[in-house]
Protein backbone atom coordinates (compact mmCIF):
# COMPACT_ATOMS: atom_id res chain seq x y z
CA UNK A 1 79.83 85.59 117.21
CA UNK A 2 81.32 85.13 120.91
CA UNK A 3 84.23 83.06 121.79
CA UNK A 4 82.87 80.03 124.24
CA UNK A 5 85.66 78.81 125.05
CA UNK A 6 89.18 78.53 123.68
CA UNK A 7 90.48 75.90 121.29
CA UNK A 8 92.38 73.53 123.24
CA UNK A 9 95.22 71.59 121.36
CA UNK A 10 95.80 67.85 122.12
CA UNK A 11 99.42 66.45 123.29
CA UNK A 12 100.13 64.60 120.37
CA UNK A 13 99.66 67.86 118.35
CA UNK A 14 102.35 69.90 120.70
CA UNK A 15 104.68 66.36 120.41
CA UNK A 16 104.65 66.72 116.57
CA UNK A 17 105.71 70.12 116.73
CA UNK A 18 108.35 69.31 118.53
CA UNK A 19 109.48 66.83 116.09
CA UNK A 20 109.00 69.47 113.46
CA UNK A 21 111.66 71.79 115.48
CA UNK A 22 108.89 74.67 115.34
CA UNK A 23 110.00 76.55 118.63
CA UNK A 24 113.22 76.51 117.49
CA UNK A 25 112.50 78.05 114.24
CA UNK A 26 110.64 80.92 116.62
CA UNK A 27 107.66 79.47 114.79
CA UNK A 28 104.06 78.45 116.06
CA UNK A 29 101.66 76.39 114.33
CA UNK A 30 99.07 79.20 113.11
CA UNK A 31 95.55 78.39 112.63
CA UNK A 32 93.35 80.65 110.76
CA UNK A 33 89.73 80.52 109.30
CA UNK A 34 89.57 82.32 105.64
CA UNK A 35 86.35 82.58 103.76
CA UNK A 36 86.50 80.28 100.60
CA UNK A 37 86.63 76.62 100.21
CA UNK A 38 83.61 74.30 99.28
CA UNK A 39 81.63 74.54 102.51
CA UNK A 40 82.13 78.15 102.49
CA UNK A 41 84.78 78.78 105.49
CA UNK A 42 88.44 76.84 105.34
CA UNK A 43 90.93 76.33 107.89
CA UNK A 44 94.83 77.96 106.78
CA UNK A 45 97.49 76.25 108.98
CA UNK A 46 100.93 77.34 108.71
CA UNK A 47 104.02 77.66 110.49
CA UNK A 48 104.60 81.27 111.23
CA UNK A 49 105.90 83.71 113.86
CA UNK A 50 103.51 84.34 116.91
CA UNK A 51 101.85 88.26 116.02
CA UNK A 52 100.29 90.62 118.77
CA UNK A 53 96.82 89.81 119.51
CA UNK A 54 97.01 86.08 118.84
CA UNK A 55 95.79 83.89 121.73
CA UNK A 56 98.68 81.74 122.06
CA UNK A 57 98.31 78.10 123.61
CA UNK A 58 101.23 76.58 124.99
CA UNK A 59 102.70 72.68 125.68
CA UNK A 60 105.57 71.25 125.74
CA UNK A 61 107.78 74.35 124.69
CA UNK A 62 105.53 74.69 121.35
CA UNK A 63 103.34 77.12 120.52
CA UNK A 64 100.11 77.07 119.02
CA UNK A 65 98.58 80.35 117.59
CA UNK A 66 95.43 81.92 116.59
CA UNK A 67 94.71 85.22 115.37
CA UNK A 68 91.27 87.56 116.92
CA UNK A 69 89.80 87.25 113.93
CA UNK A 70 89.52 83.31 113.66
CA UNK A 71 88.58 83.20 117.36
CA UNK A 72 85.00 83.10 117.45
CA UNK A 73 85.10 80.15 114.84
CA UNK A 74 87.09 78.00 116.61
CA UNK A 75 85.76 78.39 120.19
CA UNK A 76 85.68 75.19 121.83
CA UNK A 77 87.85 73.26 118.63
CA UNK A 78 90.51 70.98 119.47
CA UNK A 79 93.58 70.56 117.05
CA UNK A 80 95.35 67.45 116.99
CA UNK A 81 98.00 65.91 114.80
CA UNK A 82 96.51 62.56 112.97
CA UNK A 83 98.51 59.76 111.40
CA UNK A 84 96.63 57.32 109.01
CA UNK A 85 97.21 55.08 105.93
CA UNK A 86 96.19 57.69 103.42
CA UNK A 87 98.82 60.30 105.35
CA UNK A 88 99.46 62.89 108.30
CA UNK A 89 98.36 65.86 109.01
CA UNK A 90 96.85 68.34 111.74
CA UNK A 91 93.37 68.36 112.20
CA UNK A 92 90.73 70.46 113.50
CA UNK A 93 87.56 69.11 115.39
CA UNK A 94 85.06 71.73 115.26
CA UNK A 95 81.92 72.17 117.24
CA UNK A 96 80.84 74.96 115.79
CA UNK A 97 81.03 73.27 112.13
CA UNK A 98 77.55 72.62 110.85
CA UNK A 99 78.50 70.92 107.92
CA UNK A 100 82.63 70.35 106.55
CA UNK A 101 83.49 68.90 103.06
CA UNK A 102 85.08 65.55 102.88
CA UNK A 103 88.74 67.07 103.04
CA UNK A 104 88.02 68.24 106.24
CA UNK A 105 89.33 71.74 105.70
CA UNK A 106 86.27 73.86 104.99
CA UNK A 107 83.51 73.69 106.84
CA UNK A 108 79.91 75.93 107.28
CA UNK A 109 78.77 77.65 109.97
């Protein structure tokens, strides 16, 4: 599997960051893809330290992070932050996704 084109991350994603106080933690937000869940892939998202050989996307003094190995599974994604009645939470739009489970955090390729 080749990497496309890199996940992009929307503003209001980098904006909640910043309310989080990530950067100053030294944290990113860390997006992974494990094998597991219902649909047979599922996103991990975290708040960790950036590592060597993450891609790192940047905005607004936050950091967004995402390791080689999750790369090709997430080319052309775009992470936002969503607010809605039933909560909040980051979220991961995935073109490459042929099918996701109705939490929206596994998904099949």
């Amino acid at each position: 599997m080749e990497l496309s084109l890199p996940p992009k991350v929307t503003p209001r994603a980098f904006e909640r960051l910043g309310e989080i106080g990530a950067a100053a933690q030294g944290k990113a937000l860390r997006i992974a893809v494990e094998g597991g869940g219902c649909s047979g892939f599922q996103y991990q998202i975290d708040l960790d330290a950036p590592a060597d050989g993450d891609l790192i996307l940047e905005g607004s003094g936050e950091k967004v992070v995402v390791d080689e190995t999750s790369l090709p599974f997430l080319g052309g994604a775009t992470i936002d932050y969503t607010e809605e009645l039933v909560g909040s939470r980051f979220t991961i739009e995935n073109p490459n996704a042929a099918s996701s489970c109705g939490c929206g955090v596994s998904f099949a390729m």
